[in-house]
N, C-alpha and C. Protein backbone atom coordinates (compact mmCIF):
# COMPACT_ATOMS: atom_id res chain seq x y z
N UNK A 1 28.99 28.76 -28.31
CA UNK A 1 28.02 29.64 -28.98
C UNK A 1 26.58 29.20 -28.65
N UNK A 2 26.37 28.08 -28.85
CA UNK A 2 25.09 27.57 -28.00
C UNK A 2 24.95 28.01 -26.92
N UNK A 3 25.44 27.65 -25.54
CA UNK A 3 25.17 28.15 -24.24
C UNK A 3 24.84 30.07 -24.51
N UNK A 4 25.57 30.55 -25.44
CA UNK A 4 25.22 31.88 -25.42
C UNK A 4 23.69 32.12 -26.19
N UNK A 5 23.42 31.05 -27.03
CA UNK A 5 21.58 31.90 -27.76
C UNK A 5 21.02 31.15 -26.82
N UNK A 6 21.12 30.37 -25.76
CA UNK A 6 20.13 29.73 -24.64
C UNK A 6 20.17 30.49 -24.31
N UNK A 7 21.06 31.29 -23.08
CA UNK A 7 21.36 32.32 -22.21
C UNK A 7 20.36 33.30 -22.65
N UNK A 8 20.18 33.84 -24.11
CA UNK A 8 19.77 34.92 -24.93
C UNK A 8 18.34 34.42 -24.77
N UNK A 9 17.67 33.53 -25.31
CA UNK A 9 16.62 33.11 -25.26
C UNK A 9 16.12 32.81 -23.46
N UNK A 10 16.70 32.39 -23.23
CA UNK A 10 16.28 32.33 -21.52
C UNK A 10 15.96 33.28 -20.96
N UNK A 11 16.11 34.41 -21.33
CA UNK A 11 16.35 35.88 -20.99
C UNK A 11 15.13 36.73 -21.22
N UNK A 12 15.22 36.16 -22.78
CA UNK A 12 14.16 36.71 -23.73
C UNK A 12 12.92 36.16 -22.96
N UNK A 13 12.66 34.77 -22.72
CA UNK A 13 11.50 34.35 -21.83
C UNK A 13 11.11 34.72 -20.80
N UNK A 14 12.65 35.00 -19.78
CA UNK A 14 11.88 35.27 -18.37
C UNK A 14 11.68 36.89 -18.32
N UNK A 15 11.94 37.71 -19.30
CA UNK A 15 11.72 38.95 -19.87
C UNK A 15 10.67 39.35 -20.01
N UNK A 16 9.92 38.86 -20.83
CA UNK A 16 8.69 38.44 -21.28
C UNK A 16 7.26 37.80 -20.03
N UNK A 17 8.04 37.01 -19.16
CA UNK A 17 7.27 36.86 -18.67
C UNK A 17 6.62 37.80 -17.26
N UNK A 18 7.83 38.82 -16.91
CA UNK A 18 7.63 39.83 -16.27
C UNK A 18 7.05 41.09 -17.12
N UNK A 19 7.06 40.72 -18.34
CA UNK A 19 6.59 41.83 -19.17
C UNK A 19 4.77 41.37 -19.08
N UNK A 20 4.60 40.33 -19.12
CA UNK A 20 3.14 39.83 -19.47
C UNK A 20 2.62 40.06 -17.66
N UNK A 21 3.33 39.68 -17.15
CA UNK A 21 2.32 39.71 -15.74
C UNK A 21 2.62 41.08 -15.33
N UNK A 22 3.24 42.41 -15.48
CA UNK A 22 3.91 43.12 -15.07
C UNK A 22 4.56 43.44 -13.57
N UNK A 23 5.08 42.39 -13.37
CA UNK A 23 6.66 42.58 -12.17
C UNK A 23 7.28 42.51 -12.58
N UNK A 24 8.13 42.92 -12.16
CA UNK A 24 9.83 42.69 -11.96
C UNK A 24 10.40 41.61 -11.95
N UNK A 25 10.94 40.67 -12.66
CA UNK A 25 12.01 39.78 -11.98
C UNK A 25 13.10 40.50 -11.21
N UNK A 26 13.22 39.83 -9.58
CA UNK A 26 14.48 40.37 -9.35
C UNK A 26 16.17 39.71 -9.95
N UNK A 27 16.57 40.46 -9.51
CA UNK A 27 18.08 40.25 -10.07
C UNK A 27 17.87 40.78 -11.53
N UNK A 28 17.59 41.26 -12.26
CA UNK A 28 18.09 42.14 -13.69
C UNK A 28 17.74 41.21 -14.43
N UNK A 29 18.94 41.10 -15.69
CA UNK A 29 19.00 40.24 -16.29
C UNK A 29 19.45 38.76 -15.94
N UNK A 30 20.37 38.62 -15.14
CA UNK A 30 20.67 37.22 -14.47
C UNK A 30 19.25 36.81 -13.97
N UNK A 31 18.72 37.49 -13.20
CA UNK A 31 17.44 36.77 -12.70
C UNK A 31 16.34 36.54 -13.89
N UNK A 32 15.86 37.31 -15.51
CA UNK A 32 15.85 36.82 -15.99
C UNK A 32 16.16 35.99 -16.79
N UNK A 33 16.93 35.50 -16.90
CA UNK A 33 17.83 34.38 -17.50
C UNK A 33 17.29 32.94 -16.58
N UNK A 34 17.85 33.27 -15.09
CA UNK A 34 17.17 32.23 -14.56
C UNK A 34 15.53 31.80 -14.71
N UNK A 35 14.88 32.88 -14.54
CA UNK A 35 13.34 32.98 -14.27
C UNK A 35 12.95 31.96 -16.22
N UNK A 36 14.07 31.93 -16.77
CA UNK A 36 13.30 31.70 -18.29
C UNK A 36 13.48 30.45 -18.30
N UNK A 37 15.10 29.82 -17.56
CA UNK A 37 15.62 28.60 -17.74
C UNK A 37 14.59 27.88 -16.95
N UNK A 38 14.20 27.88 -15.39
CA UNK A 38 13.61 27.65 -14.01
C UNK A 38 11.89 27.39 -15.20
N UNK A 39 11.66 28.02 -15.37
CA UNK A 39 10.19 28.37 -15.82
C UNK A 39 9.66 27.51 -17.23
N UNK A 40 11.19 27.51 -18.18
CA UNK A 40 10.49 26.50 -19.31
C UNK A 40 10.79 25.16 -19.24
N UNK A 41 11.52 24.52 -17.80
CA UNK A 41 11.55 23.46 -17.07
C UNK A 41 10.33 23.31 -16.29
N UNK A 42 9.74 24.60 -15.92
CA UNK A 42 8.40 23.98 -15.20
C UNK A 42 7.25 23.54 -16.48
N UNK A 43 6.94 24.53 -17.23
CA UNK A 43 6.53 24.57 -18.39
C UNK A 43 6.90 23.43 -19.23
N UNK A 44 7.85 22.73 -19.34
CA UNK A 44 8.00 21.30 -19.94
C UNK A 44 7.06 20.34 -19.33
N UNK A 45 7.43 20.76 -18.00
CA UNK A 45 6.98 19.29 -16.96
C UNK A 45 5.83 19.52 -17.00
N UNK A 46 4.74 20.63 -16.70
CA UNK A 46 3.48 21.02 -16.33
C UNK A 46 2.73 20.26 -17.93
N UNK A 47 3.44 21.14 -19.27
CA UNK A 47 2.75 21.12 -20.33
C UNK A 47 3.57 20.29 -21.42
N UNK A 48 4.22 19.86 -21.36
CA UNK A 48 5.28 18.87 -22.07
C UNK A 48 5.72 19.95 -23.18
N UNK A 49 6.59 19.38 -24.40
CA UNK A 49 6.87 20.09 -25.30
C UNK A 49 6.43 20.16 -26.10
N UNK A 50 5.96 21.51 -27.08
CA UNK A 50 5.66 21.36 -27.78
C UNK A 50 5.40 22.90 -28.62
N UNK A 51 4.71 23.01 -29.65
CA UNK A 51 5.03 24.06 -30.39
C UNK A 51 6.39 24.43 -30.77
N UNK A 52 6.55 25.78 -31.25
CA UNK A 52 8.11 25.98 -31.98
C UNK A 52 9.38 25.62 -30.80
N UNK A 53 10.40 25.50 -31.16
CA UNK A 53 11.15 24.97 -30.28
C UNK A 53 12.37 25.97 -30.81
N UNK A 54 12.76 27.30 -29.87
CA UNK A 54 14.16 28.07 -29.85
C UNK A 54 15.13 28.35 -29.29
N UNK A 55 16.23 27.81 -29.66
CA UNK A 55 17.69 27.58 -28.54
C UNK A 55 17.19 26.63 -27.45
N UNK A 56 16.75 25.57 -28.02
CA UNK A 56 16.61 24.08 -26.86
C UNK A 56 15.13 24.73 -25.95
N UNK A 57 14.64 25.79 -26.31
CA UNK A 57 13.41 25.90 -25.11
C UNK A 57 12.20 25.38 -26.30
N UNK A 58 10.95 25.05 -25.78
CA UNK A 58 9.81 24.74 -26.31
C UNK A 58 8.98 26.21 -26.05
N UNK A 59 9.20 27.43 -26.91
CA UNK A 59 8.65 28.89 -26.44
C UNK A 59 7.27 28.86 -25.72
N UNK A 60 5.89 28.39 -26.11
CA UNK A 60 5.23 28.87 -25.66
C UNK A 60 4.83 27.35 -24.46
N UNK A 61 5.58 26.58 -24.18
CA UNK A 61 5.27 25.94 -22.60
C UNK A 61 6.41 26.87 -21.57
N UNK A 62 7.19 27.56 -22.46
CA UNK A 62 8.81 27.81 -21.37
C UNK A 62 8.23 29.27 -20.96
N UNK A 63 7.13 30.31 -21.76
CA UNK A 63 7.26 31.19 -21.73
C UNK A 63 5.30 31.29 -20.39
N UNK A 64 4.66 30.35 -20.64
CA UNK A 64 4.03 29.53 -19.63
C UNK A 64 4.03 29.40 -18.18
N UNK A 65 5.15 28.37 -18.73
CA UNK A 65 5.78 27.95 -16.90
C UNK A 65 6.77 29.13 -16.59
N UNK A 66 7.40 30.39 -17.32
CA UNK A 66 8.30 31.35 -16.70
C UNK A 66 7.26 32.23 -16.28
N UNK A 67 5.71 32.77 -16.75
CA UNK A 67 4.88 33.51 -15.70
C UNK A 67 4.06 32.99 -14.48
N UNK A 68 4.06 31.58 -14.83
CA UNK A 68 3.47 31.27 -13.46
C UNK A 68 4.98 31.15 -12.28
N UNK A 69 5.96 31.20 -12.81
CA UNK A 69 6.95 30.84 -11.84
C UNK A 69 7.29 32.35 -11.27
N UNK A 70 7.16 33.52 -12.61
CA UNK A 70 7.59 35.09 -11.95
C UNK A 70 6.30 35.26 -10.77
N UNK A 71 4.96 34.71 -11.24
CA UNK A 71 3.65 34.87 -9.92
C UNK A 71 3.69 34.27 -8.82
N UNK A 72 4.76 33.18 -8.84
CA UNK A 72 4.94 32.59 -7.54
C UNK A 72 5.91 33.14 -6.81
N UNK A 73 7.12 33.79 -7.51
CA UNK A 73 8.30 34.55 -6.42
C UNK A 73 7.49 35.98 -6.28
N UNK A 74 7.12 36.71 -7.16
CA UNK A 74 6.76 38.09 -6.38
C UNK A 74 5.82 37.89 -5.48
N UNK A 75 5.00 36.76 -5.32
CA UNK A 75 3.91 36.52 -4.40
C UNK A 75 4.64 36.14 -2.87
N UNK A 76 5.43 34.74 -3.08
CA UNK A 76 7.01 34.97 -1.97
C UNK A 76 7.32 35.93 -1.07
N UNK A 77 7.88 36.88 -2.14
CA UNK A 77 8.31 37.77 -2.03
C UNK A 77 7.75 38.99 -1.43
N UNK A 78 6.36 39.18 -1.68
CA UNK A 78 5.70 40.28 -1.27
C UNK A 78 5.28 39.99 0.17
N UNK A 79 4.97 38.61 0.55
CA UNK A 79 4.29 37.91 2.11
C UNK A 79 5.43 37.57 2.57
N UNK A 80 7.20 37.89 2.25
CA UNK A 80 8.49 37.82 3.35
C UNK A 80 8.13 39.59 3.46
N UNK A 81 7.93 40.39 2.45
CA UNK A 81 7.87 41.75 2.93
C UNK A 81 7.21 42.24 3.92
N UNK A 82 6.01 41.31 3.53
CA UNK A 82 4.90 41.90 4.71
C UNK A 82 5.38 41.38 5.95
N UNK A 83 6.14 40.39 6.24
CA UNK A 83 6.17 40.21 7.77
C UNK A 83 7.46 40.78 7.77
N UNK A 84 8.21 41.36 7.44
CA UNK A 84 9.43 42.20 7.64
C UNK A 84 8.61 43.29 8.29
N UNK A 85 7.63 43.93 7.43
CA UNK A 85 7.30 45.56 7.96
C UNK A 85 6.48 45.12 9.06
N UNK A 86 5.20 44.01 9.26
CA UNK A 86 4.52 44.04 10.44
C UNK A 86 5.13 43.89 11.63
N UNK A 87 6.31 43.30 11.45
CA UNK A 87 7.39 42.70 12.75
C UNK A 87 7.41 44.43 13.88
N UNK A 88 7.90 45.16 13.20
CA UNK A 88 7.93 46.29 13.73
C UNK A 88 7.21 47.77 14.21
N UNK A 89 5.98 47.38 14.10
CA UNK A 89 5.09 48.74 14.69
C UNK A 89 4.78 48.49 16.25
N UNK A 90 5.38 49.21 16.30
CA UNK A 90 5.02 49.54 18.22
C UNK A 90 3.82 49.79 18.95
């Protein structure tokens, strides 16, 4: 039952954090789930723990380190796109 309100809360974060920067996490919900777990591990390390603490995350370092981590993959993500499409004009 634990692993399931992390999962829930992990979700809820990396949710949130595509909600605040407005992208997308890819992958749906699995990718937010990851993007929340990935992100309030960066957010620990960057800002340690602290404030309220829900389902094992520290919310506002996890919810933190999950938008700077969604600004670093769509950023990724957008400069593998761009050299996908420049590769090909004739």
């Amino acid at each position: 039952m634990e692993i399931l309100w992390m999962l829930i809360v992990g979700g809820i974060i990396g949710w949130l954090a595509g909600l605040l920067t407005g992208r997308d996490v890819p992958g749906g919900i699995i990718g937010n789930i990851i993007a929340g777990f990935i992100g309030s591990w960066l957010g620990s390390l960057i800002f340690g723990s602290w404030g309220p603490v829900v389902g094992g995350f520290a919310i506002i370092p996890a919810i933190i380190g999950s938008i700077i981590l969604v600004l670093i993959v769509s950023f990724v993500l957008r400069k593998i796109g761009q050299k996908k499409n420049h590769g090909h004009h004739a």
